[in-house]
Structure formats: C-alpha cells, structure tokens
Protein backbone atom coordinates (compact mmCIF):
# COMPACT_ATOMS: atom_id res chain seq x y z
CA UNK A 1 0.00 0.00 0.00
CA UNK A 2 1.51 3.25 -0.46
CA UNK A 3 2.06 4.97 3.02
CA UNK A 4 2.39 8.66 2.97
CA UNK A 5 5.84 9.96 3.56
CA UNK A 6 6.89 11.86 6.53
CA UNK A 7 9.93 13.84 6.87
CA UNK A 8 10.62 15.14 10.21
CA UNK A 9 13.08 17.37 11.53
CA UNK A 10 14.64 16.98 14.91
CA UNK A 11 16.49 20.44 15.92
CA UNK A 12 17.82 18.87 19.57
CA UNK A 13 19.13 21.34 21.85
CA UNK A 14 19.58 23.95 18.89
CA UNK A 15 17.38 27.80 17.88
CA UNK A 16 17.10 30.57 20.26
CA UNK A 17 13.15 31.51 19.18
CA UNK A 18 14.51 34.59 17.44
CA UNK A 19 16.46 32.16 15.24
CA UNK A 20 14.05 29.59 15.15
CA UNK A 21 11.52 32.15 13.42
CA UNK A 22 14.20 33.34 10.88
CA UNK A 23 14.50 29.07 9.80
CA UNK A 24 11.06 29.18 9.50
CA UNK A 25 10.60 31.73 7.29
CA UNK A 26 13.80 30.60 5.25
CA UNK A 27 12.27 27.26 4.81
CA UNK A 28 9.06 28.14 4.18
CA UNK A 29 8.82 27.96 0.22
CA UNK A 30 11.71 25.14 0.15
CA UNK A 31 9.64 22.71 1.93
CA UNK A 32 6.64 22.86 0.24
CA UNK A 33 4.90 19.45 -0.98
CA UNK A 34 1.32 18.62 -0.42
CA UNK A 35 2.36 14.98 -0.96
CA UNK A 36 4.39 15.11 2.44
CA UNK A 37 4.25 15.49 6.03
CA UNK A 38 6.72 17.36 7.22
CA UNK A 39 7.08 18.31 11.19
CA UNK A 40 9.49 20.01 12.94
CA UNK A 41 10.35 18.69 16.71
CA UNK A 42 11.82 21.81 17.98
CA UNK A 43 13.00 22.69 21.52
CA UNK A 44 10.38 23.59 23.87
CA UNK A 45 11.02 27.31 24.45
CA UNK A 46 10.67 26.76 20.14
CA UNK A 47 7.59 25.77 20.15
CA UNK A 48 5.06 28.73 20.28
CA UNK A 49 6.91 30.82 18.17
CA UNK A 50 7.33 27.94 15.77
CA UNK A 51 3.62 27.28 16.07
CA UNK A 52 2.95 30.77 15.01
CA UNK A 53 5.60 30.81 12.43
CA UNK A 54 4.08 27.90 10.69
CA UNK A 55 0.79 29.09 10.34
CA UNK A 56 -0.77 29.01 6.92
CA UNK A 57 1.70 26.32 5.57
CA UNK A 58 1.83 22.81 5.17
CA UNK A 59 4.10 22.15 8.25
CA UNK A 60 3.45 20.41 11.58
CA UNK A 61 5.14 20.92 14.63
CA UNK A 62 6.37 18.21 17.09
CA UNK A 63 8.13 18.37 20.56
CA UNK A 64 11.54 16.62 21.31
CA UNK A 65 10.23 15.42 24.97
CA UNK A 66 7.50 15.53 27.19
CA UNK A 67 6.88 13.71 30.85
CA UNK A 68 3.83 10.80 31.77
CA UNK A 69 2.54 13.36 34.40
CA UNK A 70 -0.39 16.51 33.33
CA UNK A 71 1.08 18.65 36.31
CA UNK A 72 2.88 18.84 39.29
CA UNK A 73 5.53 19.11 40.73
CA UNK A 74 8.24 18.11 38.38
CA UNK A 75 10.50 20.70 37.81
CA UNK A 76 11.55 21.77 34.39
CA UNK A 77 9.33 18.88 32.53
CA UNK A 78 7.04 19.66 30.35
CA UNK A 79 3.51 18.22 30.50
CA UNK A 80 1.36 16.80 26.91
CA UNK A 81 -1.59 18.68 27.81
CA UNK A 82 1.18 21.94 27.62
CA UNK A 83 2.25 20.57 24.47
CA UNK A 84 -1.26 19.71 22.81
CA UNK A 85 -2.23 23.35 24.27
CA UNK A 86 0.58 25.13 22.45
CA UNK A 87 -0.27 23.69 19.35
CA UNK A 88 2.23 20.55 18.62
CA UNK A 89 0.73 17.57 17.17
CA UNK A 90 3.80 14.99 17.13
CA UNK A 91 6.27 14.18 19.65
CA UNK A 92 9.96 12.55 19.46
CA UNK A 93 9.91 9.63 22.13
CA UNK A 94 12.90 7.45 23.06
CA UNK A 95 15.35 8.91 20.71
CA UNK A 96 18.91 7.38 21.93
CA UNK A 97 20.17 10.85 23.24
CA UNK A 98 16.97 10.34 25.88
CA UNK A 99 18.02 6.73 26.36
CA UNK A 100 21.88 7.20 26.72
CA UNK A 101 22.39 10.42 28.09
CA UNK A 102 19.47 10.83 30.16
CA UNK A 103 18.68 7.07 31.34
CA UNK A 104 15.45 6.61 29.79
CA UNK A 105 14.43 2.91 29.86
CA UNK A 106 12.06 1.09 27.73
CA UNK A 107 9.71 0.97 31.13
CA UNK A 108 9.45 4.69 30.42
CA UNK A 109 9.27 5.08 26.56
CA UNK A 110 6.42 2.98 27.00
CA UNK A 111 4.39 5.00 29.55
CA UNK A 112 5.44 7.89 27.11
CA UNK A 113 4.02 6.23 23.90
CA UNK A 114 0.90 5.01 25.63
CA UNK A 115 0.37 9.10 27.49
CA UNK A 116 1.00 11.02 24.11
CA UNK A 117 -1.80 8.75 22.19
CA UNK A 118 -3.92 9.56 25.41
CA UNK A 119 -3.02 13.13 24.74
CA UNK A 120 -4.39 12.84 21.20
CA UNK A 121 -0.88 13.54 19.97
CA UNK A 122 1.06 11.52 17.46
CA UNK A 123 4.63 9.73 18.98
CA UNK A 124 7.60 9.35 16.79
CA UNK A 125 9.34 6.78 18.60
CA UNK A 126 12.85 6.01 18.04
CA UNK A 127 14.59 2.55 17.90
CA UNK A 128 18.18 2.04 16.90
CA UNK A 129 21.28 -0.21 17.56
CA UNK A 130 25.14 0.83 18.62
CA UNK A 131 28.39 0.06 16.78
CA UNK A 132 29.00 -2.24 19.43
CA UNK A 133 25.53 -4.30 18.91
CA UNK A 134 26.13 -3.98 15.04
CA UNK A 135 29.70 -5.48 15.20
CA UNK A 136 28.07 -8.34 17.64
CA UNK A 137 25.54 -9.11 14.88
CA UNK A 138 23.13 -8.65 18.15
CA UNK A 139 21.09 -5.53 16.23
CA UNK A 140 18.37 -7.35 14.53
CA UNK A 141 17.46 -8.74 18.50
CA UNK A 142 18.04 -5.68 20.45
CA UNK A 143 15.99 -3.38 18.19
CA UNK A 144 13.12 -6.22 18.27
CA UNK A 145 13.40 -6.11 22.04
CA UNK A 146 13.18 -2.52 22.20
CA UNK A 147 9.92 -2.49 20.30
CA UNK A 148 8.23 -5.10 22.09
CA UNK A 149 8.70 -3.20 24.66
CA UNK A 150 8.11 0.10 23.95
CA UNK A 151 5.00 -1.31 22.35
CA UNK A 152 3.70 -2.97 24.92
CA UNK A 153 -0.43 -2.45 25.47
CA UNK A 154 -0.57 -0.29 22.92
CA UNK A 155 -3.31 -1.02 20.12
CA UNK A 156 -3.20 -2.21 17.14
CA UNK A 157 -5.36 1.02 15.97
CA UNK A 158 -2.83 2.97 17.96
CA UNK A 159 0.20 1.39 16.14
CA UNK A 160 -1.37 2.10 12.46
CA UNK A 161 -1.38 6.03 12.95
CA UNK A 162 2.33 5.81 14.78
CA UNK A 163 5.86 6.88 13.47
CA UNK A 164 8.55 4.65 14.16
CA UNK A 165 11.97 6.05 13.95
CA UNK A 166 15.27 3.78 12.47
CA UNK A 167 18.08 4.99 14.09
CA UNK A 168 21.71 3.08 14.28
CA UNK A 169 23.27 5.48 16.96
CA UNK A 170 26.50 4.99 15.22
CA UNK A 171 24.75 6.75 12.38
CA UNK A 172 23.48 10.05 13.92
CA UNK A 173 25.81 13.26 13.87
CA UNK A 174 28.80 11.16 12.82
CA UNK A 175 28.34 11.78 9.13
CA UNK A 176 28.20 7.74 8.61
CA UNK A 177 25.21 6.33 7.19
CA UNK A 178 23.65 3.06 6.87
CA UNK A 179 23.79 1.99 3.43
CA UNK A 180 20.21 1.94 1.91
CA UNK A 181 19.98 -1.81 1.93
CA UNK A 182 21.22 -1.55 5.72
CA UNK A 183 18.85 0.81 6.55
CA UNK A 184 15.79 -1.29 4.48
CA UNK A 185 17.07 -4.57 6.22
CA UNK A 186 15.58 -3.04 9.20
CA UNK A 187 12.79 -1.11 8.37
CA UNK A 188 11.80 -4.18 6.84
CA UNK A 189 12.46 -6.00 10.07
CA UNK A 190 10.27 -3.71 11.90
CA UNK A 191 7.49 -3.86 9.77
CA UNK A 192 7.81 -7.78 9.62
CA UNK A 193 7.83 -7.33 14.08
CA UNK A 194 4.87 -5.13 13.89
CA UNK A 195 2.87 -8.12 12.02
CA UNK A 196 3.69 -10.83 14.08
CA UNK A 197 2.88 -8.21 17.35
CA UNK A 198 -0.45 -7.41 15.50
CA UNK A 199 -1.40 -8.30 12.37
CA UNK A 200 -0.44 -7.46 8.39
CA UNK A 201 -3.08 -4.51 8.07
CA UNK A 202 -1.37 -2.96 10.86
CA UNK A 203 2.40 -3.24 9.80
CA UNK A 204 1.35 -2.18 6.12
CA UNK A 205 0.01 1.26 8.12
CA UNK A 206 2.27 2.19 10.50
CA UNK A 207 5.18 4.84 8.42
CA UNK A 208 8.73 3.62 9.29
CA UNK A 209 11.31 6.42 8.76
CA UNK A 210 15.09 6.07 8.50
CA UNK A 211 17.18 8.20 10.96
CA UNK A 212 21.27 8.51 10.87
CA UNK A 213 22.52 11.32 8.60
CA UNK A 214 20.23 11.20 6.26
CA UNK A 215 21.17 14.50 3.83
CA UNK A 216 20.06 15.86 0.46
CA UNK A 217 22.67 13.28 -1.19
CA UNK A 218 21.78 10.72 -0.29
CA UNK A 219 17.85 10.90 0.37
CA UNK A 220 16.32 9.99 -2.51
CA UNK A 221 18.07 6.76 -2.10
CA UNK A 222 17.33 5.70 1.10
CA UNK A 223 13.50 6.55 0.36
CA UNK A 224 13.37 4.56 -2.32
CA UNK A 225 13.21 1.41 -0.34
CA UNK A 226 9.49 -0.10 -0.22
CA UNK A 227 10.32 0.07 4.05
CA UNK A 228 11.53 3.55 4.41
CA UNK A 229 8.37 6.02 4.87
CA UNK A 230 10.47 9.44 5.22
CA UNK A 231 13.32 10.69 7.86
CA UNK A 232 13.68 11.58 10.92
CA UNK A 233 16.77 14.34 10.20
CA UNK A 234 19.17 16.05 12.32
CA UNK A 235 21.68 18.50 11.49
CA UNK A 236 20.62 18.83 7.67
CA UNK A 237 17.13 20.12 8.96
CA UNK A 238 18.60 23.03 10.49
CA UNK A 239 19.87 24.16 6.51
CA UNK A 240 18.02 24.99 3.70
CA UNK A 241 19.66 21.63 2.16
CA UNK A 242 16.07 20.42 4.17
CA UNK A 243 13.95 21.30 1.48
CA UNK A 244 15.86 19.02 -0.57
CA UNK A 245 15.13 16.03 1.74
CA UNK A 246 11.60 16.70 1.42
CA UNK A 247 10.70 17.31 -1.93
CA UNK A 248 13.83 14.28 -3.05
C-alpha cells in the first residue's frame, strides 16, 4: 500500500526563538509538498513561536520530549496537555540521546508512547542499535526487544497512525550512514515485528522512517526502499539543504 511519507526534523538542543523564526521563514517555500508530512520537533522554548511561524503552511510541529505526568511538581518537565495546548501535534519519544544520556528505559518510553496517544498527539518513537551491537551481529534482536517493549499495550489502531523512527546510533551526527539496503534490512524487520505483534493490516500502516545522517545526497536513495516512509533528520534540517530532503 503506499504509506504517505513523513519527513521530520529533529532540531535537539539547537534555535534561540529569534532564530528559530528566521529558519522558518527561510524554509518556508523550500519545503513545500502537499504529498508530504513534514514536522518540525523543535526545543520547547521553540515551540510557540514555531507554532505561530508555521501558520498558513503545510508544516506540523512536534516536541523533542515531554513527561507521563499533566502537572505537578516536576520541575523543568514539560507536561502533553502543555504541548497539545501550544499547538504541537507529534512528539519525538525514546530517541537514543533520551536513552543514553538521560537514562530513559524502555519501562518509560512505553508509559510515554501510551500518554502522548492519550493526549491525542502523534509519537515518533525512536529505535536504533550501537556500533557495538552492530559489530556483535546482536542488532536485529536488540531493536526487536526494544519495540516489544516500547510497544507494549498499545493497540493495534494505535500502532497504524504511529511513526517509528530507524536509528543506528553509530549513524546520527557522525556523518556515517547506513547503506540503503542496511537501513531497508531493518525497516523491513520492523514492519515484519509489527505483524507478528499485530497483524499485516497494521504493519502495512504504521510509516517507518530512516534516521542517521540522512542528507540531500543521499535521500532519494534511502527513500526509495518499499520500508523507508520518510526521515527523521538532524543537522541537515537546520539548513536549507532540508527542502531538498523533502521534496527528493
């Protein structure tokens, strides 16, 4: 079936809101195409300005983080109600930054996947393997393992309108990237998990997007895989090379 792409950009810890406005406005006519979703997961203090910024144009906005709590006293989180009120309709869960430098477990990601659908926002969550697992020849297990997981109670309707995020962590922000039929090897696997979890209808739904340096040169590529649904892109979505990963 064909799935409609999604190309997301994740900013990280990156755009004062003064600058995040000016981005806006210089990708605004490089990133149009009606045939594709395209978000941008900004930093919180982002995310109003980027809501207003966006107005009028085909982009969505997402949030990098959010916590399993509405309120309370948890300083400096931010709640989904906060995030659905401002405007954001996706939200990055589990990337491996959250996992690795902040100790986010699977336990966790999983509370966070099953909150944001209870939010009525859309999760993005990330999955990915590190050099260390790759050389082992363990990947194909751990990033199974993490899914089951992660996916745990969820629905199958749930699972159709979610974004699942390929990411090898030896991939992101080093400038390597999996080779196409690395990165389709997986996506493929995914999809393949997400049928035996639930059922074929669901895997054929759910959009699977490729994350590790994906750039302008080598997206079209990596999108032309019958698994890979779109990107989830780092540094190249801070550039106007992002309108290129879009429209490739």
């Amino acid at each position: 079936m064909a799935r409609r792409r999604i190309i997301a950009g994740n900013w990280k810890m990156n755009k004062t809101p003064s600058e995040a406005v000016a981005l806006c406005a210089e990708l605004k006519d490089l990133v149009k195409n009606d045939d594709v979703d395209v978000v941008y997961c900004v930093p919180a203090i982002d995310i109003v300005p980027v809501v207003e910024a966006v107005k009028g144009t085909n982009v969505h906005v997402g949030a990098e983080n959010f916590y399993i709590v509405d309120s309370g006293a948890f300083t400096g989180e931010i709640s989904a109600p906060m995030l659905k009120d401002a405007g954001v309709e996706y939200v990055i869960i589990g990337h491996s930054e959250r996992r690795d430098i902040f100790g986010e477990n699977d336990i966790l990601i999983n509370q966070k996947v099953k909150k944001a659908f209870a939010s009525g926002l859309t999760p993005i969550l990330c999955c990915g393997e590190s050099l260390a697992l790759r050389k082992a020849d363990t990947y194909k297990e751990w990033i199974e393992r993490q899914i089951t997981w992660d996916l745990d109670g969820v629905t199958a309707d749930q699972v159709k309108k979610l974004v699942i995020a390929y990411e090898p962590i030896w991939a992101i922000g080093t400038g390597e990237t999996a080779t196409a039929d690395q990165a389709q090897e997986v996506c493929g696997l995914i999809r393949s998990l997400i049928a035996k979890l639930y059922d074929q209808a669901t895997a054929d739904e759910v959009r699977i997007q490729y994350g590790g340096s994906m750039n302008a040169g080598n997206a079209a590529e990596l999108l032309s895989k019958p698994d890979i649904d779109g990107g989830l892109i780092g540094g190249a979505s801070l550039k106007p090379d992002f309108g290129k990963i879009v429209n490739a």
